[in-house]
C-alpha atoms as a PDB file:
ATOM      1  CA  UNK A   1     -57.806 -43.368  -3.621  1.00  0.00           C
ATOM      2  CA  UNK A   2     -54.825 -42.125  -5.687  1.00  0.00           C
ATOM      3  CA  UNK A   3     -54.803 -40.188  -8.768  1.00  0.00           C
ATOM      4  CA  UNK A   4     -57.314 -42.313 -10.440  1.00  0.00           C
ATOM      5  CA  UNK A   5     -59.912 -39.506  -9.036  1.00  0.00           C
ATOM      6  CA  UNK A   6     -57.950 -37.007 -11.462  1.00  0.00           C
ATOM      7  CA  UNK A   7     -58.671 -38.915 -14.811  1.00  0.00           C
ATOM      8  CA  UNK A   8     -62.338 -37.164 -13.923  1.00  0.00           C
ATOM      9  CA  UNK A   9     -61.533 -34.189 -11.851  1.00  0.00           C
ATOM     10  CA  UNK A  10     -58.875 -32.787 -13.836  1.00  0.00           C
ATOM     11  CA  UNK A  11     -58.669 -34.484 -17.337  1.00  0.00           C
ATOM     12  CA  UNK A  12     -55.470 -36.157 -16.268  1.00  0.00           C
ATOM     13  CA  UNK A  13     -54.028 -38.341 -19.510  1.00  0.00           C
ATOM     14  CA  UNK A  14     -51.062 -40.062 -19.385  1.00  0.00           C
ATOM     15  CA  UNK A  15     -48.634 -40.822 -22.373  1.00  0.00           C
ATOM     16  CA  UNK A  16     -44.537 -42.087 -22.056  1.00  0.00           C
ATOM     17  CA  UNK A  17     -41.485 -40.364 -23.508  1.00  0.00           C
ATOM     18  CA  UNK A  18     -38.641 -42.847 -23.665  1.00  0.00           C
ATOM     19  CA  UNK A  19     -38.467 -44.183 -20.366  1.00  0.00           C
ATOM     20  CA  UNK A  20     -39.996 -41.204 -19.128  1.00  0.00           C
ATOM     21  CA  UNK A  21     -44.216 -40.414 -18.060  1.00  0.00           C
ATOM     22  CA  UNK A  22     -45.977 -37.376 -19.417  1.00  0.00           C
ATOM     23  CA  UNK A  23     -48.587 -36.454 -17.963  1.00  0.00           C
ATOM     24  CA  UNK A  24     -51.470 -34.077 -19.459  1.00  0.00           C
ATOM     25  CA  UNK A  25     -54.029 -32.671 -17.412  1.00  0.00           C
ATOM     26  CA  UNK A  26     -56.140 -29.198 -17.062  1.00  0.00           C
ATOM     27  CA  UNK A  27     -55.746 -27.349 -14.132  1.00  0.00           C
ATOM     28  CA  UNK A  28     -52.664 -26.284 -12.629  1.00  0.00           C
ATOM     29  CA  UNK A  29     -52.969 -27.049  -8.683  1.00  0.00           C
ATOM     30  CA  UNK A  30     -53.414 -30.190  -9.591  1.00  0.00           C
ATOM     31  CA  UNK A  31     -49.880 -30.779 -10.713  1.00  0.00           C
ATOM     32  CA  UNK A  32     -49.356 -30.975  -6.515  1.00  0.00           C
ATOM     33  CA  UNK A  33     -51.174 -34.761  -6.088  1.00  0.00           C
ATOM     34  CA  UNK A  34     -49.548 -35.741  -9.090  1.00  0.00           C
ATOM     35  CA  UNK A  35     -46.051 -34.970  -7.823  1.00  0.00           C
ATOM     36  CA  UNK A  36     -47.514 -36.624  -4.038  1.00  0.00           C
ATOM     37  CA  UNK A  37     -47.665 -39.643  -6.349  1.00  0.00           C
ATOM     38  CA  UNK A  38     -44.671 -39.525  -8.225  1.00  0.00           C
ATOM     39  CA  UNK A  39     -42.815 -38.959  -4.609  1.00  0.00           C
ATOM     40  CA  UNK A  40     -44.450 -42.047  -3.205  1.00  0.00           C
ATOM     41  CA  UNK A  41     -43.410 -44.501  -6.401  1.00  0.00           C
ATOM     42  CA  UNK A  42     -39.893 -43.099  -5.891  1.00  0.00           C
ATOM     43  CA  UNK A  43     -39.774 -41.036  -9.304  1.00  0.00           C
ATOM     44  CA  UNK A  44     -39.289 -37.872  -7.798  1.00  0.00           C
ATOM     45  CA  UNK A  45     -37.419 -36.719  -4.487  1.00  0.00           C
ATOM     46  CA  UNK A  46     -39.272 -35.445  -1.891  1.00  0.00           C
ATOM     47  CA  UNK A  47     -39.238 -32.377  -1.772  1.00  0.00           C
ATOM     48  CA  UNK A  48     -38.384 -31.984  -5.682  1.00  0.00           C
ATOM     49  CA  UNK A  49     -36.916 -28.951  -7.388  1.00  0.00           C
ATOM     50  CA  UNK A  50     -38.504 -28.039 -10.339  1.00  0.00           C
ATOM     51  CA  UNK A  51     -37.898 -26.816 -13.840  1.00  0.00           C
ATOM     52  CA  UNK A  52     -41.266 -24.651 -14.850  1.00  0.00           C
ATOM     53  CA  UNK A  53     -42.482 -22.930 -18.420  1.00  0.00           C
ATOM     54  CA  UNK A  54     -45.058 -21.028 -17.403  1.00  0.00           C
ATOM     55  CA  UNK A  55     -46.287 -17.436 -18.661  1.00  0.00           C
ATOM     56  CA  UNK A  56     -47.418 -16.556 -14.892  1.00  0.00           C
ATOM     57  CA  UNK A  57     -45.561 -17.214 -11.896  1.00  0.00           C
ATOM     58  CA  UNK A  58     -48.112 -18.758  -9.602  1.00  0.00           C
ATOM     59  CA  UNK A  59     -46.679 -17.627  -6.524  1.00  0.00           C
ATOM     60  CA  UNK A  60     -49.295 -15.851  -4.385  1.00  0.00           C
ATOM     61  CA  UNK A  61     -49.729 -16.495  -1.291  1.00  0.00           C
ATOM     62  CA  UNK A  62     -52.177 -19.894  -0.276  1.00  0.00           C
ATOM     63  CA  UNK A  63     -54.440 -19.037   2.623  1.00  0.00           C
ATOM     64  CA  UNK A  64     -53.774 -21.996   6.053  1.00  0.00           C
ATOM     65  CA  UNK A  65     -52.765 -24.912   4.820  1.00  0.00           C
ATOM     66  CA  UNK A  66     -53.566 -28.656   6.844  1.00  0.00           C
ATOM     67  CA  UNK A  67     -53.102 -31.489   5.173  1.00  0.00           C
ATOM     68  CA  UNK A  68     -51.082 -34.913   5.114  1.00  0.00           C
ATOM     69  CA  UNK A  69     -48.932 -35.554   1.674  1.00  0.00           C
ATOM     70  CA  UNK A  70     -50.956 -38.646   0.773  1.00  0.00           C
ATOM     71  CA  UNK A  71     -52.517 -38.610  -2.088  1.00  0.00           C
ATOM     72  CA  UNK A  72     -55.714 -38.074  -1.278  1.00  0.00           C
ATOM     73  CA  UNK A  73     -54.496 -35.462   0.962  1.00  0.00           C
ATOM     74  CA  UNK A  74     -53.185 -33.456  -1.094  1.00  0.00           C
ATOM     75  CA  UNK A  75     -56.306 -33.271  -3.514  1.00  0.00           C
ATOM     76  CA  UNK A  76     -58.339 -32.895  -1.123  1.00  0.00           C
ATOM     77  CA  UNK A  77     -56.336 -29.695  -0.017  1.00  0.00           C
ATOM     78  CA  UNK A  78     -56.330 -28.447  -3.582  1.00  0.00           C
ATOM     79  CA  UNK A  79     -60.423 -28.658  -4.059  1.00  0.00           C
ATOM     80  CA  UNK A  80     -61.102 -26.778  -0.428  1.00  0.00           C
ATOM     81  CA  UNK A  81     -57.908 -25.097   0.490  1.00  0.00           C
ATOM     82  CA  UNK A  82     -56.219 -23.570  -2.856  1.00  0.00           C
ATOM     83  CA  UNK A  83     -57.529 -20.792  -5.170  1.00  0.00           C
ATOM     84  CA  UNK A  84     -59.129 -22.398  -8.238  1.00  0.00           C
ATOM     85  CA  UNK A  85     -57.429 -19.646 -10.063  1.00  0.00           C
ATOM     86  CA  UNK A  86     -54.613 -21.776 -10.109  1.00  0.00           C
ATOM     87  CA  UNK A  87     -51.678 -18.976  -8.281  1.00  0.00           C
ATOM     88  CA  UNK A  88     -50.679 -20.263  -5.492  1.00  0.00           C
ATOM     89  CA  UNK A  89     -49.744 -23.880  -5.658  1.00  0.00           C
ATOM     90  CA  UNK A  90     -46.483 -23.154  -5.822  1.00  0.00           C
ATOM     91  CA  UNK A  91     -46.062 -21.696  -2.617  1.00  0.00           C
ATOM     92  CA  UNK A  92     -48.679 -24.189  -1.553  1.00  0.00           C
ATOM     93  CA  UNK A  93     -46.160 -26.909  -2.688  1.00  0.00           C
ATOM     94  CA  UNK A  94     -43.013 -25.889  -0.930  1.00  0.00           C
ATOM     95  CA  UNK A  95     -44.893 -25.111   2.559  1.00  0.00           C
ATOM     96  CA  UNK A  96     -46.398 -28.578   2.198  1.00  0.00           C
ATOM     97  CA  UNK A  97     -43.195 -30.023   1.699  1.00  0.00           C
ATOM     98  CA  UNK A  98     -43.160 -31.402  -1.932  1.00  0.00           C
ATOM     99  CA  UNK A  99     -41.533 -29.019  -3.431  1.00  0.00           C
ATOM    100  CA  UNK A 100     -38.036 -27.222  -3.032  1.00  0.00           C
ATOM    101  CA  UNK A 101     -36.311 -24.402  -5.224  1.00  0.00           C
ATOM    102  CA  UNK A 102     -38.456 -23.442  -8.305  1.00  0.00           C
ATOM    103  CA  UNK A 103     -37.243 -21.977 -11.454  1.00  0.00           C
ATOM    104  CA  UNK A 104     -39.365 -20.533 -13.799  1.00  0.00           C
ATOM    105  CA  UNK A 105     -39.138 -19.923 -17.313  1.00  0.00           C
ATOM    106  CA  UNK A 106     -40.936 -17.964 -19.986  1.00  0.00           C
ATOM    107  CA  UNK A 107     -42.314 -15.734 -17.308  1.00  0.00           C
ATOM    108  CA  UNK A 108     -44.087 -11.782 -18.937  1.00  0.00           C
ATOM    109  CA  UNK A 109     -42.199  -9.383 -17.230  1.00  0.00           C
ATOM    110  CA  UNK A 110     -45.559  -7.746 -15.805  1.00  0.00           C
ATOM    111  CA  UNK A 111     -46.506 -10.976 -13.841  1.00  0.00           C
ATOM    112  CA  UNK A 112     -45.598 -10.148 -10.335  1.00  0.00           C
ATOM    113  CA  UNK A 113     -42.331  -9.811  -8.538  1.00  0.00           C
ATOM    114  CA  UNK A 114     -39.497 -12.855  -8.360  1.00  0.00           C
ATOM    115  CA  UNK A 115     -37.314 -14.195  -7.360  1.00  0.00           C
ATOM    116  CA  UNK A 116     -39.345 -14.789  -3.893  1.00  0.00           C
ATOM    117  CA  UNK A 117     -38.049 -16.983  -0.995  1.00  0.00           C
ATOM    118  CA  UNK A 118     -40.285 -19.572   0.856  1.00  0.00           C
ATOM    119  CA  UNK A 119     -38.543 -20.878   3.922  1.00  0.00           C
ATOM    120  CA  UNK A 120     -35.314 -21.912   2.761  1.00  0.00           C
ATOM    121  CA  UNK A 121     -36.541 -22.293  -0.650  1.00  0.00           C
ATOM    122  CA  UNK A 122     -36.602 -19.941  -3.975  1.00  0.00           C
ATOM    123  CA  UNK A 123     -38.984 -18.651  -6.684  1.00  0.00           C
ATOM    124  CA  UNK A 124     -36.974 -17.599  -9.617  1.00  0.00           C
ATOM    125  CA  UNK A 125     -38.345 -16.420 -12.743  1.00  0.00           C
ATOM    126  CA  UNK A 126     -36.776 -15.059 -15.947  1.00  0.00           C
ATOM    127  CA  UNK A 127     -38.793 -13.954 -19.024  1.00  0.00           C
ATOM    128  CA  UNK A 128     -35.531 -15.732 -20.884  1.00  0.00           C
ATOM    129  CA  UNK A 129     -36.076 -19.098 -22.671  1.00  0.00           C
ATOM    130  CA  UNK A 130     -33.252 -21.148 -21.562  1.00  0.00           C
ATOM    131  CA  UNK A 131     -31.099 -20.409 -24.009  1.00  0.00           C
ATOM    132  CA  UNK A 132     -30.589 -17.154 -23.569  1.00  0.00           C
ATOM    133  CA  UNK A 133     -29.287 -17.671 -19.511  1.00  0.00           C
ATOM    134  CA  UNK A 134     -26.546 -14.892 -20.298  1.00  0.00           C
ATOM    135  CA  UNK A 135     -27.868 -12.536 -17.484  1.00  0.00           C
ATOM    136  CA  UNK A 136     -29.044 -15.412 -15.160  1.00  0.00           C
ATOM    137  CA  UNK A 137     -27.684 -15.062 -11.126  1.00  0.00           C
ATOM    138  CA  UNK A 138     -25.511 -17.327  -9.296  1.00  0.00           C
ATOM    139  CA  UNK A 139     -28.031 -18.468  -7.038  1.00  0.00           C
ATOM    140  CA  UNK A 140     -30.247 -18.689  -9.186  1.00  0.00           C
ATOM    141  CA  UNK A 141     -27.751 -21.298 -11.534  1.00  0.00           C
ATOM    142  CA  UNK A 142     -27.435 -22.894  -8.711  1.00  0.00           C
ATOM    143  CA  UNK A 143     -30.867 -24.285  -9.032  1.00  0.00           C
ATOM    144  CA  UNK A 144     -29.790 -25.398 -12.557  1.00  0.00           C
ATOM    145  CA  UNK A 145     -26.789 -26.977 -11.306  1.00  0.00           C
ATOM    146  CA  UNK A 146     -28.369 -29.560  -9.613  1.00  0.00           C
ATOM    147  CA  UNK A 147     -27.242 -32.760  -8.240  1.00  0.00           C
ATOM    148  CA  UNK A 148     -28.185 -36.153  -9.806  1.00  0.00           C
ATOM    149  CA  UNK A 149     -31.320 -36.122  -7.853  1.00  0.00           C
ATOM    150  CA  UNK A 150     -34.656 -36.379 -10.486  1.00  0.00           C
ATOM    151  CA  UNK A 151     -36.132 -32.928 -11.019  1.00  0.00           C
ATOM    152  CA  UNK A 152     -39.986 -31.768 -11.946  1.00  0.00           C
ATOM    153  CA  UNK A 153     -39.946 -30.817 -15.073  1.00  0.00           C
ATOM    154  CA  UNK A 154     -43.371 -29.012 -15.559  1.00  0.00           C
ATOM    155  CA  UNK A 155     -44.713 -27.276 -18.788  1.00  0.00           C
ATOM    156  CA  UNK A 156     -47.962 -24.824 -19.044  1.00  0.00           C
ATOM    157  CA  UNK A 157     -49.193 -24.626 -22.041  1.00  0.00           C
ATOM    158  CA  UNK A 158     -49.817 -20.610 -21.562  1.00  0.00           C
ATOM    159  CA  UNK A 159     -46.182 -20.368 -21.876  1.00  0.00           C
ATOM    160  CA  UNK A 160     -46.047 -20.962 -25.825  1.00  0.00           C
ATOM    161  CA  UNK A 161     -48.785 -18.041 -26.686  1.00  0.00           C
ATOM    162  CA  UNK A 162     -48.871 -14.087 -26.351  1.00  0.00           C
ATOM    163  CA  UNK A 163     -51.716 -11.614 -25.891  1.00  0.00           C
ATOM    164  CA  UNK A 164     -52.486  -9.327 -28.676  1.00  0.00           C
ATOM    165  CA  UNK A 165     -55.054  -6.204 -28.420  1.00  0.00           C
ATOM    166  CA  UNK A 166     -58.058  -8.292 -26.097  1.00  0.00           C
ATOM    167  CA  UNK A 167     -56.902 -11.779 -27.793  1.00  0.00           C
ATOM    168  CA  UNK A 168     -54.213 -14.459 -26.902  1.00  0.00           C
ATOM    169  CA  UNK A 169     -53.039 -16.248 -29.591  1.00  0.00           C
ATOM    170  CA  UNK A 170     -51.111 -19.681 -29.515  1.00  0.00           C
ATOM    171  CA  UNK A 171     -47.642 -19.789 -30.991  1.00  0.00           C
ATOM    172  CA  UNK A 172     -47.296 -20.801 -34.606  1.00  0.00           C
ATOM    173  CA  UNK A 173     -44.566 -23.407 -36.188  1.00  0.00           C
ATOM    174  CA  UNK A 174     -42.015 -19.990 -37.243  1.00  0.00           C
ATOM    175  CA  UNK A 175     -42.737 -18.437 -33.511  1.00  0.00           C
ATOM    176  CA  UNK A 176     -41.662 -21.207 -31.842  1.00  0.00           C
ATOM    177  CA  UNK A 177     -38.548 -22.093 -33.956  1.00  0.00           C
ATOM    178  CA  UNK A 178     -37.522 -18.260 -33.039  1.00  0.00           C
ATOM    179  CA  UNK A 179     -38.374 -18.314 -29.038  1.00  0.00           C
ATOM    180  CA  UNK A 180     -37.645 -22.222 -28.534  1.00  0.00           C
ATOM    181  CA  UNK A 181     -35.377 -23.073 -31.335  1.00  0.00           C
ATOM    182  CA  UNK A 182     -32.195 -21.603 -29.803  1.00  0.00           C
ATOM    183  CA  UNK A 183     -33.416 -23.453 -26.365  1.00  0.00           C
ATOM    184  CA  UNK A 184     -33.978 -26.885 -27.789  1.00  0.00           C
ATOM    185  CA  UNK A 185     -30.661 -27.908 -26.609  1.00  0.00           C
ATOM    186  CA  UNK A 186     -30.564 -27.259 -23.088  1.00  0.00           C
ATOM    187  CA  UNK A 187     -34.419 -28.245 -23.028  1.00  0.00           C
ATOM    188  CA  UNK A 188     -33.413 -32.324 -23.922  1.00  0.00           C
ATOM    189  CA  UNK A 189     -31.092 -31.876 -20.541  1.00  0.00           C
ATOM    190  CA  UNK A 190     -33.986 -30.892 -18.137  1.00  0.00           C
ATOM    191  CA  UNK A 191     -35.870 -33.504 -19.784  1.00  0.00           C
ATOM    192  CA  UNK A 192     -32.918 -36.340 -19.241  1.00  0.00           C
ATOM    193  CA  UNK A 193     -33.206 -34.990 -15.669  1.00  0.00           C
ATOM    194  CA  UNK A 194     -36.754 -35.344 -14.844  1.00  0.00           C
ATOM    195  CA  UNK A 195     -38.152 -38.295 -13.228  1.00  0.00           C
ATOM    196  CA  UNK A 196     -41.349 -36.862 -14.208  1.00  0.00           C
ATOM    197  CA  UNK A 197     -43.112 -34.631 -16.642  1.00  0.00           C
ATOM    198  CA  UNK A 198     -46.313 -33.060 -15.904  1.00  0.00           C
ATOM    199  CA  UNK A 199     -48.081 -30.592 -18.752  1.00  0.00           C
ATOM    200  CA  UNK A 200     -50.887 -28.534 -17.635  1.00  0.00           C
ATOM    201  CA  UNK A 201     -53.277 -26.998 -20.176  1.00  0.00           C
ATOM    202  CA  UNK A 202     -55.135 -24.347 -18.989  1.00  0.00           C
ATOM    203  CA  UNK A 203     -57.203 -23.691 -22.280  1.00  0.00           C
ATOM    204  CA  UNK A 204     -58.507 -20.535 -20.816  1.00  0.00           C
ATOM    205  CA  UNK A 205     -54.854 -19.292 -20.453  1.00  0.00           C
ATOM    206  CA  UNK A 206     -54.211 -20.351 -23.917  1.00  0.00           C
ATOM    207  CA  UNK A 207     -56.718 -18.613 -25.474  1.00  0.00           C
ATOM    208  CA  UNK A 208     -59.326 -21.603 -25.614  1.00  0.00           C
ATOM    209  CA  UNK A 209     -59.848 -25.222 -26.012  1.00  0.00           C
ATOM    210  CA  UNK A 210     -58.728 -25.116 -30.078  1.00  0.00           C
ATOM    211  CA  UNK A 211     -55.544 -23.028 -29.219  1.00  0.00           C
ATOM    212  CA  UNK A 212     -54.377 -25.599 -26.007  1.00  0.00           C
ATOM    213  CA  UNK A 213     -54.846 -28.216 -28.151  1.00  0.00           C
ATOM    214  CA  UNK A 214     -52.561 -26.909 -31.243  1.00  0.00           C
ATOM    215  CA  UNK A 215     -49.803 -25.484 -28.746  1.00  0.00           C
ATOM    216  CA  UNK A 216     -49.670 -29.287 -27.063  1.00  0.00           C
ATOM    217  CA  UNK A 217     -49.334 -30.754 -30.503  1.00  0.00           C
ATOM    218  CA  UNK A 218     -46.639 -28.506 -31.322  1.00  0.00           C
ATOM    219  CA  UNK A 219     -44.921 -28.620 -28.037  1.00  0.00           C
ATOM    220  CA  UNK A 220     -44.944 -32.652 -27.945  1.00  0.00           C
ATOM    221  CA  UNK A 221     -43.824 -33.567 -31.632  1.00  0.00           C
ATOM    222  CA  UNK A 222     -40.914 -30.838 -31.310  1.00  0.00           C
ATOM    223  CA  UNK A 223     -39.895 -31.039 -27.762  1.00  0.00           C
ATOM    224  CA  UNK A 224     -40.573 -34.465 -27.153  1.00  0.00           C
ATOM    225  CA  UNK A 225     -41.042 -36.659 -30.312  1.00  0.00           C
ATOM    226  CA  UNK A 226     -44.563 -37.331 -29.111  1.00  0.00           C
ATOM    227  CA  UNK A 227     -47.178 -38.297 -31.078  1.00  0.00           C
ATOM    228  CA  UNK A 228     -50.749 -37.255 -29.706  1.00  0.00           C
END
């Protein structure tokens, strides 16, 4: 079976941007069998670099890994072998071979310690939106001065809302002009560079179902001219 099983697993839901798929779905592991896919149809190198908004980093350390990279491998490994708190599929990822250098963006500055090398591969992560790269490494720009090959570009929702006293609140329209509006630029590049775009919503990151669901509206009418 291919990702068909994650229309029911995982809430997968697929929409087009130009020439390009989106893909919406809940849980973040599950970005892995989706990319397994996208590899297999050609979309995507194998492995991939990715672009990655994300408020966490996700890159703890998986427990053993055995699996093969079809797609029913690679769900399979995510039900029974990854944690189901969604923080180590990263790692996961490169070790299985899907994924290669990862850069992360929209990082909090308390969420754990990058940049972090797997193998021959690297975690990067900067708590700058990507217009504000002033302070960014060479190595890691090299990982943003890819060659033509397709790139992941993968979104989590989380990234676009902020915790306040015990709450977390989604952005609003005049908080996301401030923190994305200066990015919005160099934003349309990654997404003329991805062969694929995966957006994971991980409500209870977000603050709840309502929240997810007003931070993906935003996101895909400003970012992608999407209409949901």
């Amino acid at each position: 079976m291919g990702i068909e099983e994650l229309f029911a697993l995982d809430g997968l839901r697929k929409y087009q941007f130009q020439d390009k798929e989106v893909l919406l779905h809940e849980d973040h592991r599950w970005v892995l069998p989706l990319v397994a896919d996208a590899q297999d149809r050609g979309l995507l190198p194998r492995p991939v670099r990715v672009v990655l908004f994300d408020r966490h980093t996700d890159a703890a350390e998986p427990g053993e890994l055995s699996c093969d990279l079809s797609v029913a491998g690679v769900i399979d490994a995510c039900k029974h072998q990854l944690s189901h708190h969604d923080d180590d599929w990263i790692v996961a990822g490169i070790r299985m071979g899907l994924l290669a250098d990862v850069f992360i963006f929209g990082v909090d500055d308390r969420m754990g310690d990058l940049p972090k090398a797997v193998g021959e591969y690297g975690i990067f992560g900067r708590y700058e939106m990507p217009g504000k790269l002033g302070e960014v490494g060479v190595r890691a720009r090299e990982v943003l001065e890819w060659t033509e090959s397709p790139i992941l570009l993968d979104i989590d929702l989380d990234c676009f809302a902020y915790a306040y006293r015990d709450r977390v609140m989604a952005w609003d329209e005049s908080v996301f002009e401030s923190e994305f509006g200066p990015s919005f630029d160099l934003f349309q590049t990654f997404v003329k560079r991805a062969g694929l775009i995966t957006v994971c919503r991980e409500a209870g990151c977000c603050g709840g179902e309502l929240n997810a669901d007003q931070i993906w509206k935003l996101f895909a009418e400003r970012l992608l001219d999407l209409k949901t």
